[in-house]
C-alpha atoms as a PDB file:
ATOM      1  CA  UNK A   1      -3.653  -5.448   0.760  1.00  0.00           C
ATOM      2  CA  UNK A   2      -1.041  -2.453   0.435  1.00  0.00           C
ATOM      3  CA  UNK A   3       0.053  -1.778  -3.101  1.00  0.00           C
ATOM      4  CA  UNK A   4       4.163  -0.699  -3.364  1.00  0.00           C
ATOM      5  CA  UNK A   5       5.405   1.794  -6.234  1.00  0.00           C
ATOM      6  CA  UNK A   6       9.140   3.261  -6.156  1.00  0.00           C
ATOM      7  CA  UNK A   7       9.130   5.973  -8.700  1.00  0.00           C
ATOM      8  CA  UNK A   8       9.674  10.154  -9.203  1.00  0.00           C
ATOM      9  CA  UNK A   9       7.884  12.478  -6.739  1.00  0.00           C
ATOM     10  CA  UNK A  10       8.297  15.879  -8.788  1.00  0.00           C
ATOM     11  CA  UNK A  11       7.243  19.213  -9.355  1.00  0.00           C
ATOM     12  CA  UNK A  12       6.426  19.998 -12.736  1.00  0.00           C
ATOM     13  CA  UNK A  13       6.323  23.521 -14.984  1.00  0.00           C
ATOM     14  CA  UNK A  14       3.654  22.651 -17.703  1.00  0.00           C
ATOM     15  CA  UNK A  15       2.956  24.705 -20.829  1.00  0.00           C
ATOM     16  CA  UNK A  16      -0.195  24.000 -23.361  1.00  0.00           C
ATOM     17  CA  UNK A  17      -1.353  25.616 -26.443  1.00  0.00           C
ATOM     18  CA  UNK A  18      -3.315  28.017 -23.787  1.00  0.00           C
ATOM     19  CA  UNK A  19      -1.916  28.075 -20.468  1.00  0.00           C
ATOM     20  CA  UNK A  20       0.719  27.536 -18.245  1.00  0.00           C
ATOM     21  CA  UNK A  21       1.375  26.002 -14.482  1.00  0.00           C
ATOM     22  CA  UNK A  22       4.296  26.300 -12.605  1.00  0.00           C
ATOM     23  CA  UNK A  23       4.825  24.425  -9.652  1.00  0.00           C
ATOM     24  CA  UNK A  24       2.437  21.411 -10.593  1.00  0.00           C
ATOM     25  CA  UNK A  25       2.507  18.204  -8.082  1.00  0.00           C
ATOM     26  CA  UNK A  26       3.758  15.641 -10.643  1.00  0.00           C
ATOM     27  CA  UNK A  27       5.800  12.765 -10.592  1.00  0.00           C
ATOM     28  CA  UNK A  28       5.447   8.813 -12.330  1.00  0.00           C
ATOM     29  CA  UNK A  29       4.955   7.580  -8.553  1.00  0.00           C
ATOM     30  CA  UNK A  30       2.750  10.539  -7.234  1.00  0.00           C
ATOM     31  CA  UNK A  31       0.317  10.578 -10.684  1.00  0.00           C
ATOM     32  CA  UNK A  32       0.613   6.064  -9.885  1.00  0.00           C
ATOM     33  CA  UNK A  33      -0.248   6.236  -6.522  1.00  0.00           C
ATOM     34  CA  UNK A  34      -3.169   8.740  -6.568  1.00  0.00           C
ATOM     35  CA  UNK A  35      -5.043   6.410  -9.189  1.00  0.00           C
ATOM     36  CA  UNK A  36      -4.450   3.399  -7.519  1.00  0.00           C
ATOM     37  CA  UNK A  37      -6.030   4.728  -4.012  1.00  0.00           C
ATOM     38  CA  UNK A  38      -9.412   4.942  -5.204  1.00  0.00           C
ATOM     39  CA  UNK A  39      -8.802   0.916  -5.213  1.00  0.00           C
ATOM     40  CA  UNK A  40      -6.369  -0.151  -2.625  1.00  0.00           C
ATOM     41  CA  UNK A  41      -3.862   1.275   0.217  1.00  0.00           C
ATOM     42  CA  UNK A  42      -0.342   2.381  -1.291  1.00  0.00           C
ATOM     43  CA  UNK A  43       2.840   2.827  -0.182  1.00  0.00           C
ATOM     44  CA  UNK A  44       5.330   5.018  -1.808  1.00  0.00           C
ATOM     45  CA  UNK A  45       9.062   5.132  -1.712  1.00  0.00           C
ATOM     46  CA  UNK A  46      10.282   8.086  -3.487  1.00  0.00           C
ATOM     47  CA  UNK A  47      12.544  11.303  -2.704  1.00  0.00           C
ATOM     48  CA  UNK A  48      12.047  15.193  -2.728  1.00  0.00           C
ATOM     49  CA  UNK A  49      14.260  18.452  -1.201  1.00  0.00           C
ATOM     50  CA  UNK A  50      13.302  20.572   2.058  1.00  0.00           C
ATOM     51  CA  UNK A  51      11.189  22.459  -0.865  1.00  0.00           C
ATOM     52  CA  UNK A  52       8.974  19.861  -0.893  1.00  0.00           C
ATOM     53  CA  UNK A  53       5.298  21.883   0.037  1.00  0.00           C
ATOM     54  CA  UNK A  54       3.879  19.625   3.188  1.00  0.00           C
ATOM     55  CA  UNK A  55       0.519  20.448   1.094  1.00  0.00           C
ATOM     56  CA  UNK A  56       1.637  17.791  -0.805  1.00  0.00           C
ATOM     57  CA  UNK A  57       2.561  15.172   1.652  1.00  0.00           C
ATOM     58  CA  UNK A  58      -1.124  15.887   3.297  1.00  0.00           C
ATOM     59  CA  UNK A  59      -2.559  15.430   0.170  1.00  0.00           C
ATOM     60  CA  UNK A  60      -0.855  11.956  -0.426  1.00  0.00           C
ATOM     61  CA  UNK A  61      -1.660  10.693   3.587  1.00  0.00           C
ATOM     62  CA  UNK A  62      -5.587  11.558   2.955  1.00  0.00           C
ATOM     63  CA  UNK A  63      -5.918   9.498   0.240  1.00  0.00           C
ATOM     64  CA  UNK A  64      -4.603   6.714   2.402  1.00  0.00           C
ATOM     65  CA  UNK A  65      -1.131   6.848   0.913  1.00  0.00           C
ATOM     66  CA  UNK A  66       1.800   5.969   3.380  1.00  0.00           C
ATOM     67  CA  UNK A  67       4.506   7.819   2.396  1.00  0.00           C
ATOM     68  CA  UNK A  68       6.876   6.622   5.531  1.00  0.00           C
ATOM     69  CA  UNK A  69       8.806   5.833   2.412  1.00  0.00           C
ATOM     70  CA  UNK A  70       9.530   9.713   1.003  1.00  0.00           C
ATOM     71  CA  UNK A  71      12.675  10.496   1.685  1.00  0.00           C
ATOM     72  CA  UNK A  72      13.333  14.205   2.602  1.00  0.00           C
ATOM     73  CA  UNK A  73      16.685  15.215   1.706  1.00  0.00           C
ATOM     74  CA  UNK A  74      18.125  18.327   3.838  1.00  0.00           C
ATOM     75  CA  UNK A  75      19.246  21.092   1.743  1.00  0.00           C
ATOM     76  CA  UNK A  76      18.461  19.184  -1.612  1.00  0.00           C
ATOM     77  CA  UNK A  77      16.023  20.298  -4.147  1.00  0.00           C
ATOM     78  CA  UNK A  78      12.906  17.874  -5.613  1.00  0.00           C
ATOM     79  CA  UNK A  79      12.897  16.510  -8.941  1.00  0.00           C
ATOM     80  CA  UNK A  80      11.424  19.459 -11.535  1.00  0.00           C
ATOM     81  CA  UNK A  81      10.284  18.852 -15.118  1.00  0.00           C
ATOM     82  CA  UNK A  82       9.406  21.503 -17.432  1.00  0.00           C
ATOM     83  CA  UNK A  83       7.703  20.963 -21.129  1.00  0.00           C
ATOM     84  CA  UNK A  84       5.884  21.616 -23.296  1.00  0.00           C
ATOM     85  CA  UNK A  85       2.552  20.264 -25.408  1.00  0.00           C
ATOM     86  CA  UNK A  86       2.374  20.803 -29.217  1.00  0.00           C
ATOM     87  CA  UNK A  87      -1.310  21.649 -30.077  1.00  0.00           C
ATOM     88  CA  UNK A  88      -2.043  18.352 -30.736  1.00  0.00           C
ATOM     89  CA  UNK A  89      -1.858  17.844 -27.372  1.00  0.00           C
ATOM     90  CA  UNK A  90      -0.061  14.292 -27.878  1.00  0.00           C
ATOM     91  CA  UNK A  91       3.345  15.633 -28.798  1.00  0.00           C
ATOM     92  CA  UNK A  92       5.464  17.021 -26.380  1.00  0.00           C
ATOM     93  CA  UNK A  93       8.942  19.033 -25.964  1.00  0.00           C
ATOM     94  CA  UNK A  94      10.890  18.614 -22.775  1.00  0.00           C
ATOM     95  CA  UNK A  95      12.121  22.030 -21.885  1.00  0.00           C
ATOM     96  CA  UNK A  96      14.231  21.802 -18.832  1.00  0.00           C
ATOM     97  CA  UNK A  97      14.674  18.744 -16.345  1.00  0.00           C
ATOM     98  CA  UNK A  98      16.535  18.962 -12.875  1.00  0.00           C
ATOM     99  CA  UNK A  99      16.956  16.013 -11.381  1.00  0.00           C
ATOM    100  CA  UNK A 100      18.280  17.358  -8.314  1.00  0.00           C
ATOM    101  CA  UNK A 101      17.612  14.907  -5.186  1.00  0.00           C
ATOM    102  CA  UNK A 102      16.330  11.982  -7.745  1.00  0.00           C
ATOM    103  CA  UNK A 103      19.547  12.122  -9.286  1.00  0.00           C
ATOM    104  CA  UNK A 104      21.242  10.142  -6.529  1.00  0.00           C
ATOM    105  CA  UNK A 105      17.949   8.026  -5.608  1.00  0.00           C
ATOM    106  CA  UNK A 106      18.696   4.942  -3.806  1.00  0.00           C
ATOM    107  CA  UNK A 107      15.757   3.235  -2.466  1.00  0.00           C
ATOM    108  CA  UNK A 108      15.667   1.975   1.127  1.00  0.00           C
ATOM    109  CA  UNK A 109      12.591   0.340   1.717  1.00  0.00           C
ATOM    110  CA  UNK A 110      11.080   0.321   5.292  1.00  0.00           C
ATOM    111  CA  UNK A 111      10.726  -2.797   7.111  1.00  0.00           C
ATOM    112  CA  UNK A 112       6.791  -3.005   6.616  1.00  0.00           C
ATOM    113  CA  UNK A 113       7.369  -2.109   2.899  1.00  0.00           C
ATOM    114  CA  UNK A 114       9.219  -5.219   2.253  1.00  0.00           C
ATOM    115  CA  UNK A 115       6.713  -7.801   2.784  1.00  0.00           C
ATOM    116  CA  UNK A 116       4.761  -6.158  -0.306  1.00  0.00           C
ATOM    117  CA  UNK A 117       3.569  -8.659  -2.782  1.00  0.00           C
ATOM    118  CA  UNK A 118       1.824  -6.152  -5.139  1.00  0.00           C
ATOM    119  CA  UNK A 119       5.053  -3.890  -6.553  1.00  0.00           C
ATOM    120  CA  UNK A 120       5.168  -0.990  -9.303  1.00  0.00           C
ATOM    121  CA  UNK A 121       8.638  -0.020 -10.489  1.00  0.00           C
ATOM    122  CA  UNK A 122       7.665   3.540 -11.869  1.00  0.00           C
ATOM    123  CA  UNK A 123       9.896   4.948 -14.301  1.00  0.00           C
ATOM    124  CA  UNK A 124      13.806   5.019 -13.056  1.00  0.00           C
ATOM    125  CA  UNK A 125      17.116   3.996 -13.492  1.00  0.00           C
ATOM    126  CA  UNK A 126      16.871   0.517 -14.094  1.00  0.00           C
ATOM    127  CA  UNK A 127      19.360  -0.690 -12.003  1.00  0.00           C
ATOM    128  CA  UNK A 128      17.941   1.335  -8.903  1.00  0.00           C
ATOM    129  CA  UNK A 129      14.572  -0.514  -9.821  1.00  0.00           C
ATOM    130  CA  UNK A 130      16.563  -4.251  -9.641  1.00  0.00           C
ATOM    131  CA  UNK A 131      17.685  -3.014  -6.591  1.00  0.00           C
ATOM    132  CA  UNK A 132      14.033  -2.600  -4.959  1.00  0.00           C
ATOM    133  CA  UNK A 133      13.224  -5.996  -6.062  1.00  0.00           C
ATOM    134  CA  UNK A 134      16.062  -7.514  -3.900  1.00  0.00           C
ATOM    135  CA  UNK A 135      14.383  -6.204  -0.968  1.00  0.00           C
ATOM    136  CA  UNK A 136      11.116  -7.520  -1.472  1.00  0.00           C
ATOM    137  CA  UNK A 137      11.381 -11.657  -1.532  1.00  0.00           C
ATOM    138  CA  UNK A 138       7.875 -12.095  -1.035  1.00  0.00           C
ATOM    139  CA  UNK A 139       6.330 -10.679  -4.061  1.00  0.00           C
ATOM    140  CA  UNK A 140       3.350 -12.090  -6.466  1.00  0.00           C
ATOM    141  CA  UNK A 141       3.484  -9.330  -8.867  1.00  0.00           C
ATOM    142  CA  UNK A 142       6.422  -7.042  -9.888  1.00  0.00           C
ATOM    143  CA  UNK A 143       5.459  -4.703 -12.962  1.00  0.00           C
ATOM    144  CA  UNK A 144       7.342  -1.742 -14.326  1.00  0.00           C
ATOM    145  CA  UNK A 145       7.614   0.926 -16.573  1.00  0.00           C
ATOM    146  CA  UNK A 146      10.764   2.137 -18.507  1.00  0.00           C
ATOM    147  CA  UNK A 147      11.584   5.365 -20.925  1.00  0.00           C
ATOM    148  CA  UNK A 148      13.489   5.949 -24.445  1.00  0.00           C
ATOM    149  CA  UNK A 149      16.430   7.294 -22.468  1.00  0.00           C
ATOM    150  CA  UNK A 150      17.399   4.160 -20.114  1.00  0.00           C
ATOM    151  CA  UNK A 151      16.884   2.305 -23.554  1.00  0.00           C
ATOM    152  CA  UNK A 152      19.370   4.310 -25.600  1.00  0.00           C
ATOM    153  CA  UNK A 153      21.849   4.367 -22.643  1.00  0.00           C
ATOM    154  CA  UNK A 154      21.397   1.928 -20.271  1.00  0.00           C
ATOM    155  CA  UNK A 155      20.090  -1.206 -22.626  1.00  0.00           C
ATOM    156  CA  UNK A 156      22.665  -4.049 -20.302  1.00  0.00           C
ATOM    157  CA  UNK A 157      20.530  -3.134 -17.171  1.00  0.00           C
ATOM    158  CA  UNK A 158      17.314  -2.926 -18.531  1.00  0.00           C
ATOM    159  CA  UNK A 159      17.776  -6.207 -20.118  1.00  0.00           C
ATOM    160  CA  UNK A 160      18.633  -7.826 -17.097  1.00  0.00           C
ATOM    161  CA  UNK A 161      15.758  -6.366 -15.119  1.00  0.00           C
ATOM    162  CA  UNK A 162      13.414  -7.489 -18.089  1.00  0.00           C
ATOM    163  CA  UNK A 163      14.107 -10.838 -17.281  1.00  0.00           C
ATOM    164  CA  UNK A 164      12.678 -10.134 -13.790  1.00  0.00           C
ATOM    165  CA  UNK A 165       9.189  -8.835 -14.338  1.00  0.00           C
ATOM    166  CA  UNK A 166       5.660 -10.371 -14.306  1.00  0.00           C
ATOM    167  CA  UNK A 167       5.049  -7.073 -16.466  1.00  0.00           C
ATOM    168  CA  UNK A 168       6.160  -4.001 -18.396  1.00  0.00           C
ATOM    169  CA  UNK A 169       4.363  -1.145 -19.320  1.00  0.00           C
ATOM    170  CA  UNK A 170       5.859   0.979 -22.145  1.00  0.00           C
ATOM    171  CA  UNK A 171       4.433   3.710 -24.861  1.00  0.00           C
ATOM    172  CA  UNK A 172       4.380   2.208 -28.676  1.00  0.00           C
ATOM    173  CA  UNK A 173       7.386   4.389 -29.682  1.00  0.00           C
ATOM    174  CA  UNK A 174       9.403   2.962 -26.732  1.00  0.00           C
ATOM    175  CA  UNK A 175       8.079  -0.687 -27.637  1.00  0.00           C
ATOM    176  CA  UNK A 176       9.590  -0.094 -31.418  1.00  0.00           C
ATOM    177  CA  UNK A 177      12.618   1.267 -29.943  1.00  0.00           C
ATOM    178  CA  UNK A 178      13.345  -1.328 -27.514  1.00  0.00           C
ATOM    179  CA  UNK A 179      12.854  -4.282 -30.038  1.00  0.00           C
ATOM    180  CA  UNK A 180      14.027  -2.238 -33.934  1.00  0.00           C
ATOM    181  CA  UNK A 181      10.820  -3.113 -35.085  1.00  0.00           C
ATOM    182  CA  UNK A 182       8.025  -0.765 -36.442  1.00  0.00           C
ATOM    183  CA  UNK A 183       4.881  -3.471 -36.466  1.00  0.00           C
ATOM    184  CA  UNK A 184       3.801  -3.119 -32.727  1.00  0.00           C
ATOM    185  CA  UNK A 185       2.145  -6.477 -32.446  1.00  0.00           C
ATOM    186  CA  UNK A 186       5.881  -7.376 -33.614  1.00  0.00           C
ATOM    187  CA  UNK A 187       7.161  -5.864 -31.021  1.00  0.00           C
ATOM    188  CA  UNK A 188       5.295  -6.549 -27.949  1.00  0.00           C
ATOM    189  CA  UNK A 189       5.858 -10.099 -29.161  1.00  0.00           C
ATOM    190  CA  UNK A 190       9.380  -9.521 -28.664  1.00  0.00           C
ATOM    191  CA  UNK A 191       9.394  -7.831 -25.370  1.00  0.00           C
ATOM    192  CA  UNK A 192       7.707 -11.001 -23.903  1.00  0.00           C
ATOM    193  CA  UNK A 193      10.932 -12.875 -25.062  1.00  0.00           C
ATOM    194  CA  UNK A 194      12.789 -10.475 -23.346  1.00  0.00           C
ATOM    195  CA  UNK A 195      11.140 -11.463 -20.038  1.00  0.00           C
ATOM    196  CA  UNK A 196       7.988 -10.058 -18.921  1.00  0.00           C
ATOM    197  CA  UNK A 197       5.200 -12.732 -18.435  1.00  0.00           C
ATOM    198  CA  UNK A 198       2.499  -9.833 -20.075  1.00  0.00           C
ATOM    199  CA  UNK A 199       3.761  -6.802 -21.690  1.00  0.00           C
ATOM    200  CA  UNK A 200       1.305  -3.436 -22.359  1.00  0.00           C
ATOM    201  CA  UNK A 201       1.720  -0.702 -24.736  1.00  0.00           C
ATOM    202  CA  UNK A 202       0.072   2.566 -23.835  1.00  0.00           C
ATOM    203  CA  UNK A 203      -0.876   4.157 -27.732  1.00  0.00           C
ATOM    204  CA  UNK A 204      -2.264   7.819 -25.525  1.00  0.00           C
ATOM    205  CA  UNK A 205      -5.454   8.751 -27.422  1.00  0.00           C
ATOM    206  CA  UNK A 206      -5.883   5.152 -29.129  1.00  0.00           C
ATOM    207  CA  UNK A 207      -5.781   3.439 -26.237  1.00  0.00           C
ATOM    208  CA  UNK A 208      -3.379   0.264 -25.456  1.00  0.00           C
ATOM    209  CA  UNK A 209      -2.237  -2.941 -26.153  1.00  0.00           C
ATOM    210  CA  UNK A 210      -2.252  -6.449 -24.650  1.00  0.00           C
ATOM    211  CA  UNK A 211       0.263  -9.053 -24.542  1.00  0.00           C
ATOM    212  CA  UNK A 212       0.159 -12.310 -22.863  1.00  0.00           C
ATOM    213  CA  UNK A 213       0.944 -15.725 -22.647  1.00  0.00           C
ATOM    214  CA  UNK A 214      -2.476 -17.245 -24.553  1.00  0.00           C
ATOM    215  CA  UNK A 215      -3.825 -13.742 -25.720  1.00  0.00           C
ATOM    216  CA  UNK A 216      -3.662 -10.245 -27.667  1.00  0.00           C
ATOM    217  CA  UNK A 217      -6.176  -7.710 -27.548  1.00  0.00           C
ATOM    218  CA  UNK A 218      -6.815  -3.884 -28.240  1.00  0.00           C
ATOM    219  CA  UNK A 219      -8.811  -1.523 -25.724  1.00  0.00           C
ATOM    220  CA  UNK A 220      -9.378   1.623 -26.933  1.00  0.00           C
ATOM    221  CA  UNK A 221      -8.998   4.997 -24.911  1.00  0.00           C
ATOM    222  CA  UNK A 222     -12.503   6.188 -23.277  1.00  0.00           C
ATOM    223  CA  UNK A 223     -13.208   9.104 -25.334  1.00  0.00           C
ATOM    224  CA  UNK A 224     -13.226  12.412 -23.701  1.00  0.00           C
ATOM    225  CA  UNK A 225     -13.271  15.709 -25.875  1.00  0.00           C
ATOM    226  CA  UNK A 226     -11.772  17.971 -22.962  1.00  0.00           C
ATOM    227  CA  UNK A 227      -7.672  17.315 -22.594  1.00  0.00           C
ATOM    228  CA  UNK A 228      -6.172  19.802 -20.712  1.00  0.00           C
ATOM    229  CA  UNK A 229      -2.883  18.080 -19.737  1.00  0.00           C
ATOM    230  CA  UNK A 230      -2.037  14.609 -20.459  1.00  0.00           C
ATOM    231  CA  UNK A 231       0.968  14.897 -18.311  1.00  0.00           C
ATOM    232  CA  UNK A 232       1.361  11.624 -16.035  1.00  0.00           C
ATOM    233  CA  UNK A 233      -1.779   9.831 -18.193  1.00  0.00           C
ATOM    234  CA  UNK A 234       0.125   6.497 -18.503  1.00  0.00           C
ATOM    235  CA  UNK A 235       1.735   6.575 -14.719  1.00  0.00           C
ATOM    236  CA  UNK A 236      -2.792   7.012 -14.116  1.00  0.00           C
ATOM    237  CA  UNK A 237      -3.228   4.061 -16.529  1.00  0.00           C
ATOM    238  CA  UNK A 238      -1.010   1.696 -14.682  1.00  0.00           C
ATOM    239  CA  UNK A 239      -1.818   3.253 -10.876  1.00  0.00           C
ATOM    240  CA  UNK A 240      -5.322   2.619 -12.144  1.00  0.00           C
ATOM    241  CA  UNK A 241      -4.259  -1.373 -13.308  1.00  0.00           C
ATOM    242  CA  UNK A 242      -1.890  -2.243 -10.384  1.00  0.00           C
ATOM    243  CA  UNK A 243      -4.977  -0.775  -7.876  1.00  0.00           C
ATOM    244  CA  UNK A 244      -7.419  -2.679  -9.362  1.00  0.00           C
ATOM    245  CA  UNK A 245      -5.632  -6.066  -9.559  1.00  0.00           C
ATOM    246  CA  UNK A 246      -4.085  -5.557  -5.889  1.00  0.00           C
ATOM    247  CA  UNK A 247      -7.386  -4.956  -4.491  1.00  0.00           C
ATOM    248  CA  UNK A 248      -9.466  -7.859  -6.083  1.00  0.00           C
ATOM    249  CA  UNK A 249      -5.814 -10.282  -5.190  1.00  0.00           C
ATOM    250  CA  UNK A 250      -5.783 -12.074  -8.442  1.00  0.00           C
ATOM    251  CA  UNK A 251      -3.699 -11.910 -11.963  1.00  0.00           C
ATOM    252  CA  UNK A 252      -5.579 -14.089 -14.003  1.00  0.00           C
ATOM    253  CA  UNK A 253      -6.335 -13.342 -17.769  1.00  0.00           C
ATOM    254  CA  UNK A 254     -10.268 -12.011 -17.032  1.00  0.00           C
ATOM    255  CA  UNK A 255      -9.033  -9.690 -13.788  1.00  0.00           C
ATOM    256  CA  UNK A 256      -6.064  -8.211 -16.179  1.00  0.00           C
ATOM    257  CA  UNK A 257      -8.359  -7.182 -18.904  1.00  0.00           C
ATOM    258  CA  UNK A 258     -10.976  -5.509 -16.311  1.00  0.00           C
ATOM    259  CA  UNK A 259      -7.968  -4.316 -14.823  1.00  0.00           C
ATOM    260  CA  UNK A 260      -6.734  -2.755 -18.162  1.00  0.00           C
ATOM    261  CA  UNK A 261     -10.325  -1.092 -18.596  1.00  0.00           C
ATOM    262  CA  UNK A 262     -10.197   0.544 -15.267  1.00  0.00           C
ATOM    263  CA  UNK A 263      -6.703   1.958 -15.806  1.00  0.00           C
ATOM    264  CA  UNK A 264      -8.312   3.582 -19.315  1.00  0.00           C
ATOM    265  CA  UNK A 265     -10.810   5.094 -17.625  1.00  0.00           C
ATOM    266  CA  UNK A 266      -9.022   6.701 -14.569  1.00  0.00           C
ATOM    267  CA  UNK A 267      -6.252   7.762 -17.210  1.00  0.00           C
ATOM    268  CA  UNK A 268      -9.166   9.662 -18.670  1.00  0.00           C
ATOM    269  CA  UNK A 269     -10.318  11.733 -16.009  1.00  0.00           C
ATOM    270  CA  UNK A 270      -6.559  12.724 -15.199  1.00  0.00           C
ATOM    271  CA  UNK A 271      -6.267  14.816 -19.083  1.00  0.00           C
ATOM    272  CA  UNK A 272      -9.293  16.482 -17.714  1.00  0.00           C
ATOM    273  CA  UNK A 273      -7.062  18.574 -15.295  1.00  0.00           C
ATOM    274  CA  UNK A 274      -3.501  20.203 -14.921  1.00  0.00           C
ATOM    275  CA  UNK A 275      -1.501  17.915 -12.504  1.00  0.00           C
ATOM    276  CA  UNK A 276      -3.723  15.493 -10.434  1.00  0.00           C
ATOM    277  CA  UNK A 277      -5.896  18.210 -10.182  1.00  0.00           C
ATOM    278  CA  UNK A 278      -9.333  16.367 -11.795  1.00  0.00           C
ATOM    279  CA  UNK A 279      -8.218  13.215  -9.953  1.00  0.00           C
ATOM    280  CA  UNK A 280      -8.727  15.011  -6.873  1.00  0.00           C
ATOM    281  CA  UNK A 281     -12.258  15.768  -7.615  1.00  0.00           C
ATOM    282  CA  UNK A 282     -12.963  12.462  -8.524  1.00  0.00           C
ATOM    283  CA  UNK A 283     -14.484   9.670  -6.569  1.00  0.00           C
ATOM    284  CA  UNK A 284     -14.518   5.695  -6.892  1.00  0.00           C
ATOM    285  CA  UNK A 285     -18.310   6.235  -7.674  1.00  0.00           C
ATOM    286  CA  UNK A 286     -17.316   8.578 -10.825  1.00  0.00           C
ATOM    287  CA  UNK A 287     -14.683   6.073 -11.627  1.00  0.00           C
ATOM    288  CA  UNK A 288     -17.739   3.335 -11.836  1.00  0.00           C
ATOM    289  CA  UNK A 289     -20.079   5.122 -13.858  1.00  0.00           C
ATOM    290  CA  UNK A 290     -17.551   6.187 -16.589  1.00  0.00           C
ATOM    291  CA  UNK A 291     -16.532   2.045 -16.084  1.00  0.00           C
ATOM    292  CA  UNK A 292     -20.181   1.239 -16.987  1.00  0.00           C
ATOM    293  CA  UNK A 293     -20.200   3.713 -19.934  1.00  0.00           C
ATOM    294  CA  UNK A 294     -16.757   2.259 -21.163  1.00  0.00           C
ATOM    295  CA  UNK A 295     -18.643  -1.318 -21.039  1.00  0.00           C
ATOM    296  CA  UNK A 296     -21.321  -0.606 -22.868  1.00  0.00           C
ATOM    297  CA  UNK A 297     -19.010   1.211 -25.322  1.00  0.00           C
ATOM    298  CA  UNK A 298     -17.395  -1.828 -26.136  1.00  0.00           C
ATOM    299  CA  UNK A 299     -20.475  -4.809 -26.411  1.00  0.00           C
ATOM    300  CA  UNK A 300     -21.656  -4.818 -29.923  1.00  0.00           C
END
């Protein structure tokens, strides 16, 4: 059963305390869609320039990605993020961002795309992400992700798409942000009222955060002492989540938590490498093992 994500396709410019790459494949949907292939087919709607490298493209198709969906816009540019990483490695400084082609993204889903009932709104405009969910009537399970800057300045169209999610998947400075509180179990609390059936907060090193109807729990982050870039960790979190629940075809409380797990554990590889780099390297087998390691981790 085909997974569907709408999201960035990008090229990024990242900087670290020791070295820089220009011309990274990046991207919410592109770092989503890679993580979720090791579990299910995807399908990816998304938009780049005639500078878009057909590397990349050939890169998405042989992981069984159909990107039918990828827009190629004559004579535009791609999406292109540049920033920088504080030596922390968790704090981060956007340097530049060109939206170019993205800018003026409006999703037209292909015919085959719209009988999807597995769907990932990536991070976008949140009216452009309504608009996906009109053309896709048949769907189970609609979960998205949102940023500080639709929050601070476009809060009426995020609220209304709130109230149109299964799920949301948000960072715990967004989550405070989005609800004026500082206590996150506070706020993800409040998000549910907002909407979402289940709401998760991504904490980066610590882990993340469960919300649902009849439970609240706390998974840690697998812990991995070589970060390299954590650029497009969370988008491998919930690619890793989505995958996993599309491909076993269930949503109850027991698949969600596994589902959870397996999202930590692909987000972990992805630090290991600029880009999608390590996630390239990787197969569903290494993906098990460090699963089986996380397990045992966690029984006490």
């Amino acid at each position: 059963m085909p997974l569907l994500v709408v999201g960035s396709v990008a090229i990024d410019n990242v900087q670290t305390p020791v070295e820089r790459r220009d011309n990274v494949l990046g991207g919410s949907a592109t770092h989503f869609s890679i993580a979720a292939s090791f579990f299910t087919g995807v399908r990816l709607v998304g938009v780049v320039g005639d500078d878009w490298p057909e590397q990349h493209t050939r890169l998405l198709n042989g992981r069984g990605i159909d990107t039918s969906g990828l827009q190629i816009v004559p004579g535009g540019k791609t999406f292109t993020w540049t920033g920088r990483y504080e030596p922390n490695m968790n704090d981060r400084e956007t340097l530049d961002v060109q939206l170019n082609v993205f800018g003026e993204f409006d999703p037209k889903l292909p015919e085959s795309y719209r009988q999807a009932k597995y769907v990932f709104l990536a991070n976008g405009v949140p009216a452009v992400q309504s608009k996906v969910l009109e053309q896709v009537p048949g769907r189970r399970l609609v979960v998205a992700d949102t940023m500080d800057l639709w929050i601070n300045i476009m809060r009426d169209d995020l609220d209304a798409l709130l109230k149109n999610l299964d799920g949301l998947v948000l960072n715990d400075s967004e989550a405070k942000l989005l609800t004026g509180t500082e206590n996150l179990v506070a706020a993800g609390r409040a998000v549910q009222r907002m909407g979402p059936k289940f709401v998760v907060i991504k904490k980066g090193e610590h882990g993340a955060m469960f919300f649902g109807e009849h439970e609240t729990y706390v998974m840690p982050a697998y812990p991995t002492d070589r970060v390299v870039d954590p650029t497009g960790a969370g988008d491998t979190f919930a690619g890793g989540m989505m995958g996993y629940l599309t491909e076993q075809d269930s949503f109850d409380a027991e698949t969600l938590k596994t589902a959870m797990a397996y999202g930590i554990v692909a987000a972990s590889f992805n630090v290991e490498g600029f880009g999608t780099e390590r996630m390239q390297q990787i197969s569903r087998e290494d993906i098990e093992k460090r699963m089986s390691e996380y397990r045992k981790m966690l029984s006490f």
